[in-house]
Protein backbone atom coordinates (compact mmCIF):
# COMPACT_ATOMS: atom_id res chain seq x y z
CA UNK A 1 30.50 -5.62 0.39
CA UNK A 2 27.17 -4.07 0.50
CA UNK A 3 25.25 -3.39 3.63
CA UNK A 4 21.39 -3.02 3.14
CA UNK A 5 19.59 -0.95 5.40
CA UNK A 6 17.37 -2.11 8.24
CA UNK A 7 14.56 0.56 8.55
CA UNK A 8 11.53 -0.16 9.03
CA UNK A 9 9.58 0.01 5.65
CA UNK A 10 7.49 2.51 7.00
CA UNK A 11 10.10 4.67 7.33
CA UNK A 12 11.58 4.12 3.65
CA UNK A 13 8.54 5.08 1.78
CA UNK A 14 7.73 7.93 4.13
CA UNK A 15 11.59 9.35 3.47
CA UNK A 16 10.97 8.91 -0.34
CA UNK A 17 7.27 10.61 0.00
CA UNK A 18 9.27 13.54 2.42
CA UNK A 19 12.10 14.03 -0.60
CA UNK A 20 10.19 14.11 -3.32
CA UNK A 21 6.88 16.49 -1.69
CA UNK A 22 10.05 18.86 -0.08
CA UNK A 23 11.10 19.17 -4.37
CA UNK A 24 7.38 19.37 -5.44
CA UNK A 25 7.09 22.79 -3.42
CA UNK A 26 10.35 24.19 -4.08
CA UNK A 27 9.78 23.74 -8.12
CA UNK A 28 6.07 25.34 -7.06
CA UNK A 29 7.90 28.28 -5.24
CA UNK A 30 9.84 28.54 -8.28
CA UNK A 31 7.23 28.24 -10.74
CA UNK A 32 5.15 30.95 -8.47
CA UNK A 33 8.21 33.59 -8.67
CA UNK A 34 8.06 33.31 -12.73
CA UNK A 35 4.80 33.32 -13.30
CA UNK A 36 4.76 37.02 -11.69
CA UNK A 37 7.37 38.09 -14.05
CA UNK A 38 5.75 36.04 -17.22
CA UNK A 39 2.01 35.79 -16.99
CA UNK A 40 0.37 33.69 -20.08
CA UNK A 41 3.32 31.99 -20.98
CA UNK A 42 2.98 28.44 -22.22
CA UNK A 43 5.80 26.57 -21.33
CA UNK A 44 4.94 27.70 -17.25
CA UNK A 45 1.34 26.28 -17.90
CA UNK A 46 2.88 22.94 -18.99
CA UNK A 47 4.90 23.24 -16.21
CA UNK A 48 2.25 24.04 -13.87
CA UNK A 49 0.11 20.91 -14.97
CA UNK A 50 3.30 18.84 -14.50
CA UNK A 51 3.58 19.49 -11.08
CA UNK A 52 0.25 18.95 -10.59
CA UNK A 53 -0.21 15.67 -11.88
CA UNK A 54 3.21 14.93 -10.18
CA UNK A 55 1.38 16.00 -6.71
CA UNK A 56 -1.80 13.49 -7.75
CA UNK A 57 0.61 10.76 -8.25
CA UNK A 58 -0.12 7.98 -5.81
CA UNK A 59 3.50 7.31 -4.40
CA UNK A 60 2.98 4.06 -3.58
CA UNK A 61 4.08 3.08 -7.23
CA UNK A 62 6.77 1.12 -5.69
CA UNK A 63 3.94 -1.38 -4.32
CA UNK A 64 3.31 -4.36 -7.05
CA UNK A 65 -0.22 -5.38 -7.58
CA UNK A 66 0.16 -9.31 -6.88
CA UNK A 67 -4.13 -9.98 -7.06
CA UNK A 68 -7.15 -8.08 -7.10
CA UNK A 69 -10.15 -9.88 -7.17
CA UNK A 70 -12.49 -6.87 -8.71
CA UNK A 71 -10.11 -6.77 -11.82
CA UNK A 72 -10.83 -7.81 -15.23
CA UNK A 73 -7.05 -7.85 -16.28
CA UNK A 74 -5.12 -10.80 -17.25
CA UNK A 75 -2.23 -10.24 -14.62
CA UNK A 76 -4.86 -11.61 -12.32
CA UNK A 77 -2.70 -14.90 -10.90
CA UNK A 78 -4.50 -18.44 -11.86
CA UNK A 79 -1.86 -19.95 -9.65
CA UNK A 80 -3.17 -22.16 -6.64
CA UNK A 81 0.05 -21.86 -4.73
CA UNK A 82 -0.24 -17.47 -5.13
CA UNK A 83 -4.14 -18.01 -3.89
CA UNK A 84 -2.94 -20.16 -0.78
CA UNK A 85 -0.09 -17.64 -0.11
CA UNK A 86 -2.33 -14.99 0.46
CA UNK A 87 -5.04 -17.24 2.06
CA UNK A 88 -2.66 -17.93 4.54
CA UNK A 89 -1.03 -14.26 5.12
CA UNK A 90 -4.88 -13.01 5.53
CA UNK A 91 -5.50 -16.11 7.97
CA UNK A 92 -2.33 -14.89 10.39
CA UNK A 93 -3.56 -11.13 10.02
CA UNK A 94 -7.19 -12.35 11.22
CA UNK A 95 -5.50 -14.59 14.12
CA UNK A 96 -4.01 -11.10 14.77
CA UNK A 97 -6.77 -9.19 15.40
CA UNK A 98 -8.93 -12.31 17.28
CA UNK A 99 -6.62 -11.86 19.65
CA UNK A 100 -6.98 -8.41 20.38
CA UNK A 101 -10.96 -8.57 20.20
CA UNK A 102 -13.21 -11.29 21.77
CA UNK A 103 -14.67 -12.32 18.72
CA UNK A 104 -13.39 -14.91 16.24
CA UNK A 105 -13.19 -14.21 13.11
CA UNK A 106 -12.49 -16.00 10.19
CA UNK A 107 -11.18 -15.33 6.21
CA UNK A 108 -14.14 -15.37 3.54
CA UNK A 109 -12.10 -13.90 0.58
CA UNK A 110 -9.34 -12.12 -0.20
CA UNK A 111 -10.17 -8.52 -2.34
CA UNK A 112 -6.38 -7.04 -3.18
CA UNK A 113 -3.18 -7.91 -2.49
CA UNK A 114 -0.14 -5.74 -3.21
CA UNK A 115 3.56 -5.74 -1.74
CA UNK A 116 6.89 -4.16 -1.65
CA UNK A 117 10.63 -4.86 -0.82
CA UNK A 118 12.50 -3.38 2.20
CA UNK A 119 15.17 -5.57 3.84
CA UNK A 120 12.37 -8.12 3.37
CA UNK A 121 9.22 -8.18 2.25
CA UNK A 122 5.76 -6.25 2.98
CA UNK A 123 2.45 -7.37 1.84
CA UNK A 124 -0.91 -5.26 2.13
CA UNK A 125 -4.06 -7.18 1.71
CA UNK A 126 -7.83 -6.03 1.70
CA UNK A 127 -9.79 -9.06 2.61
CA UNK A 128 -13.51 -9.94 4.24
CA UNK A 129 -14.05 -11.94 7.51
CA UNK A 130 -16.63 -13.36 9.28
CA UNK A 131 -17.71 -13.45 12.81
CA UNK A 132 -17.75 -17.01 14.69
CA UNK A 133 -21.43 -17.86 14.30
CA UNK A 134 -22.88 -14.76 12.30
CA UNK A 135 -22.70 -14.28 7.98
CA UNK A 136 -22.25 -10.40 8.40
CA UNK A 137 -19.16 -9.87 6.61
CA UNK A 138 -16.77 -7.57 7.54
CA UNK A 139 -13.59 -6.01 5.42
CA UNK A 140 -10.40 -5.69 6.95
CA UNK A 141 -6.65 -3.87 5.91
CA UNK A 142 -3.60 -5.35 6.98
CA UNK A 143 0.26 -4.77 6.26
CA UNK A 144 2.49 -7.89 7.24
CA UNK A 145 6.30 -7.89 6.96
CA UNK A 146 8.21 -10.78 6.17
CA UNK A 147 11.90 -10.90 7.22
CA UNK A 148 13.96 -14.28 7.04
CA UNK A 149 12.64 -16.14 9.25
CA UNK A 150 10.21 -13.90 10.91
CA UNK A 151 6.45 -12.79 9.95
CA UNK A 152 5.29 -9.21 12.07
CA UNK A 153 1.90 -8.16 11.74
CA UNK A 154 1.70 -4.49 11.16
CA UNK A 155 -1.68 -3.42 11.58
CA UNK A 156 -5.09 -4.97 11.06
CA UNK A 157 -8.07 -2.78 11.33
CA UNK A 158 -11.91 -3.00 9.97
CA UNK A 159 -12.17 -0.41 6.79
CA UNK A 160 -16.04 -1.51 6.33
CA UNK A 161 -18.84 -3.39 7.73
């Protein structure tokens, strides 16, 4: 019988990020040590850019693109039930952050929405809000985890007015 881990997803990607930056700079120590001994060699160069675009590489490749409104791709989801989903996740994440602030806010669109699995589910959504009573909209980040039977709000915070 398997038993799955209960870390905090947080703490998964953040190990995997840790591993893989900890082999990154022990290949570059590596790669440092020859290139003393063989200057102009090409196989080291390829090597060299290698690691390099490995260090570019976003690591949140694990993360699944679900919607993103500024997209011109076909993967873009048509489905209602996807577009109320997310409605709905960025409508608890706003409820959220009304309660920590004095102002209501509520959801005028949803920009991107990506997620990832750890012992449950984690969605990240960009999205714009509104103040109660004003049309200056406001953009917004928020990670929400879904375990059975239980929805946590990460974070919320304001990326852009």
């Amino acid at each position: 019988m398997k038993v799955k881990s209960k870390c905090p997803p947080e703490q998964k990607k953040n190990v995997k990020y840790t591993e893989t930056k900890k082999r990154i700079n022990k290949i570059r120590r590596q790669l440092e040590k020859l290139e003393d001994i063989f200057k102009e060699n090409k196989r080291i160069n390829k090597i060299c850019k290698q690691i390099n675009k490995l260090e570019e590489k976003d690591f949140c490749e694990t993360y699944t693109l679900i919607y993103d409104r500024d997209s011109t791709a076909k993967e873009n989801p048509t489905n209602p039930k996807i577009m109320r989903d997310l409605d709905e996740a960025a409508r608890i994440a706003i409820g959220y952050f009304s309660k920590t602030c004095s102002i209501r806010y509520y959801v005028a669109d949803v920009i991107r929405a990506t997620k990832y699995m750890c012992s449950g589910r984690v969605l990240c959504l960009t999205f714009t809000a509104k103040p109660q009573g004003s049309e200056k909209v406001q953009t917004f980040k928020t990670e929400i985890y879904y375990e059975t039977g239980q929805t946590e709000v990460k974070y919320v915070q304001v990326v852009a007015t």
